[in-house]
Protein backbone atom coordinates (compact mmCIF):
# COMPACT_ATOMS: atom_id res chain seq x y z
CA UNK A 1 0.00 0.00 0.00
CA UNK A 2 2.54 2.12 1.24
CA UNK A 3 4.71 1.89 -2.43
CA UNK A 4 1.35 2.67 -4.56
CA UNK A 5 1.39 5.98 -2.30
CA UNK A 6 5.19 6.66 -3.02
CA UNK A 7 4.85 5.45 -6.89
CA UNK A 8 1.65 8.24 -7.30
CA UNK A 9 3.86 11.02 -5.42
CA UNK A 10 6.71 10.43 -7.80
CA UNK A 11 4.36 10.19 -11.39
CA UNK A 12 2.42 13.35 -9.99
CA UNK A 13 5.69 15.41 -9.24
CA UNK A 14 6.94 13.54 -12.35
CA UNK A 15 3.58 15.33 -14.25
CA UNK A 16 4.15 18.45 -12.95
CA UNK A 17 7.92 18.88 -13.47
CA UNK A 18 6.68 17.87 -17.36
CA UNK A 19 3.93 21.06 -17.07
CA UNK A 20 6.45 23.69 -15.55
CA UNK A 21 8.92 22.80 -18.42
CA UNK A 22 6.80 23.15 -21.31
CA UNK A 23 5.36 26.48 -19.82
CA UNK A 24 8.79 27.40 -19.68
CA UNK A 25 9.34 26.68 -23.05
CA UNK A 26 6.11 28.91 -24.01
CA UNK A 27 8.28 32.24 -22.51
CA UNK A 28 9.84 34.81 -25.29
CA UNK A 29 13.19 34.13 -23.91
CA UNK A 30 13.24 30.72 -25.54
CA UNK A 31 11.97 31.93 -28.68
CA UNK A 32 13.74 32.88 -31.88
CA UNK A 33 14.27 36.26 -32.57
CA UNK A 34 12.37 37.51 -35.26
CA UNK A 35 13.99 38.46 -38.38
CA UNK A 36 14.71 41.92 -39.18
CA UNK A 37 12.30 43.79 -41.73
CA UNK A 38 13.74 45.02 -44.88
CA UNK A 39 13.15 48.50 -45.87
CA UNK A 40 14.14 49.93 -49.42
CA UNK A 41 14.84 53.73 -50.55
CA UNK A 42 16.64 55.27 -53.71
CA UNK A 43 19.63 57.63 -52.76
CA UNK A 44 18.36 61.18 -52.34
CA UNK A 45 14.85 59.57 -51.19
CA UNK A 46 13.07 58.79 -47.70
CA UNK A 47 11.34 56.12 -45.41
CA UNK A 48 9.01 56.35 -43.10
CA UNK A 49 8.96 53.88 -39.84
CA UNK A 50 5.95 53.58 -37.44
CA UNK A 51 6.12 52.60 -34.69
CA UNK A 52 3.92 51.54 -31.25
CA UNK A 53 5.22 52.09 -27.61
CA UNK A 54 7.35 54.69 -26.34
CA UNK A 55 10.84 55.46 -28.11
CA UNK A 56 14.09 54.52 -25.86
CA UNK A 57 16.82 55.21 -28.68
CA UNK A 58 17.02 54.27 -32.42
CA UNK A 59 19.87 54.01 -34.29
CA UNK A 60 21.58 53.93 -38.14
CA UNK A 61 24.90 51.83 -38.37
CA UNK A 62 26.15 52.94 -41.43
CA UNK A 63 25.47 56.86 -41.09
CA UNK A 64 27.32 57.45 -44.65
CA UNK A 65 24.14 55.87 -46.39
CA UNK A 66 21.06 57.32 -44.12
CA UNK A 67 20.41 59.36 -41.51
CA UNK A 68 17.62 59.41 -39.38
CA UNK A 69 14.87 62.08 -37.72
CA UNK A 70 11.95 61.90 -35.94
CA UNK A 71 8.92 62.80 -38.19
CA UNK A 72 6.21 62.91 -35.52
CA UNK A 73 4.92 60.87 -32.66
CA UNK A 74 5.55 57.44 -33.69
CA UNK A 75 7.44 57.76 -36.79
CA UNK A 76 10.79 58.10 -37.84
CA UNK A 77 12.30 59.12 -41.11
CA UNK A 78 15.64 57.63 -42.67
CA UNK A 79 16.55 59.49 -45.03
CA UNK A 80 18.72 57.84 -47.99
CA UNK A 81 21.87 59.01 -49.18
CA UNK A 82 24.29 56.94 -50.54
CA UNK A 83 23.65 53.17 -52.31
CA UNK A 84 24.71 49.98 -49.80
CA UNK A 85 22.92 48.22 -46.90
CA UNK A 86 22.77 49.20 -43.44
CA UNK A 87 20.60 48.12 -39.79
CA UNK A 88 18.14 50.38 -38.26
CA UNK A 89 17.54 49.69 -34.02
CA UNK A 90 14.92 50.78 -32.45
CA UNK A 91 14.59 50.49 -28.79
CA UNK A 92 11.56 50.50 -26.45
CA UNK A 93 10.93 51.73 -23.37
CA UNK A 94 10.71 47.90 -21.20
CA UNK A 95 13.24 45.98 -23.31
CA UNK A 96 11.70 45.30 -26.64
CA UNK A 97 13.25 46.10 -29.94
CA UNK A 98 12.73 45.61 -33.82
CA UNK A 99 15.65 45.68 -36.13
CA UNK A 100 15.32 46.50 -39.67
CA UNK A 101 17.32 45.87 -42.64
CA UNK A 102 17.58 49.03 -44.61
CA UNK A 103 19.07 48.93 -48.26
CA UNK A 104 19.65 52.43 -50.18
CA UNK A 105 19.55 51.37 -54.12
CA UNK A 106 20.86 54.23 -56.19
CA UNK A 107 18.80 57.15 -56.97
């Protein structure tokens, strides 16, 4: 009697254990990152970005090909300038971030 007690304990921690790890598995931290967006302009031309949530920092790698300004609450502007391929970051307030992948084709 008393092993049918024991052998229940250990399948329902057993069962449990299982449930914890798959809800673990279910947080962001263990998922991929999502890829980053591509965004296309000709030299001498401009993008505009929306975005939701509030603005920590955003930032242009590869300044020589675009710059960037704020055009208004929730949107940026990247403005193109020479042709070649560059990353856009923009940080949220909280943690989150997109990335995009921003490619200036000649104007």
């Amino acid at each position: 009697m008393e092993n049918s007690r024991s052998d229940r304990r250990k399948n329902l921690l057993a069962l449990l254990a299982l449930m914890l790890s798959l809800a673990a598995l279910q947080s962001p931290l263990w998922r991929p990152a999502a890829p980053p967006r591509s965004l296309t302009a000709r030299a001498g031309g401009s993008i505009d970005v929306e975005y939701d949530g509030k603005l920590e920092k955003a930032v242009i790698f590869r300044r020589g090909l675009a710059t960037l300004s704020a055009g208004g609450p929730g949107k940026l502007v990247i403005h193109a300038h020479t042709p070649g391929k560059t990353s856009l970051l923009i940080q949220f307030k909280g943690g989150a971030s997109k990335v995009y992948d921003v490619v200036v084709l000649p104007g």
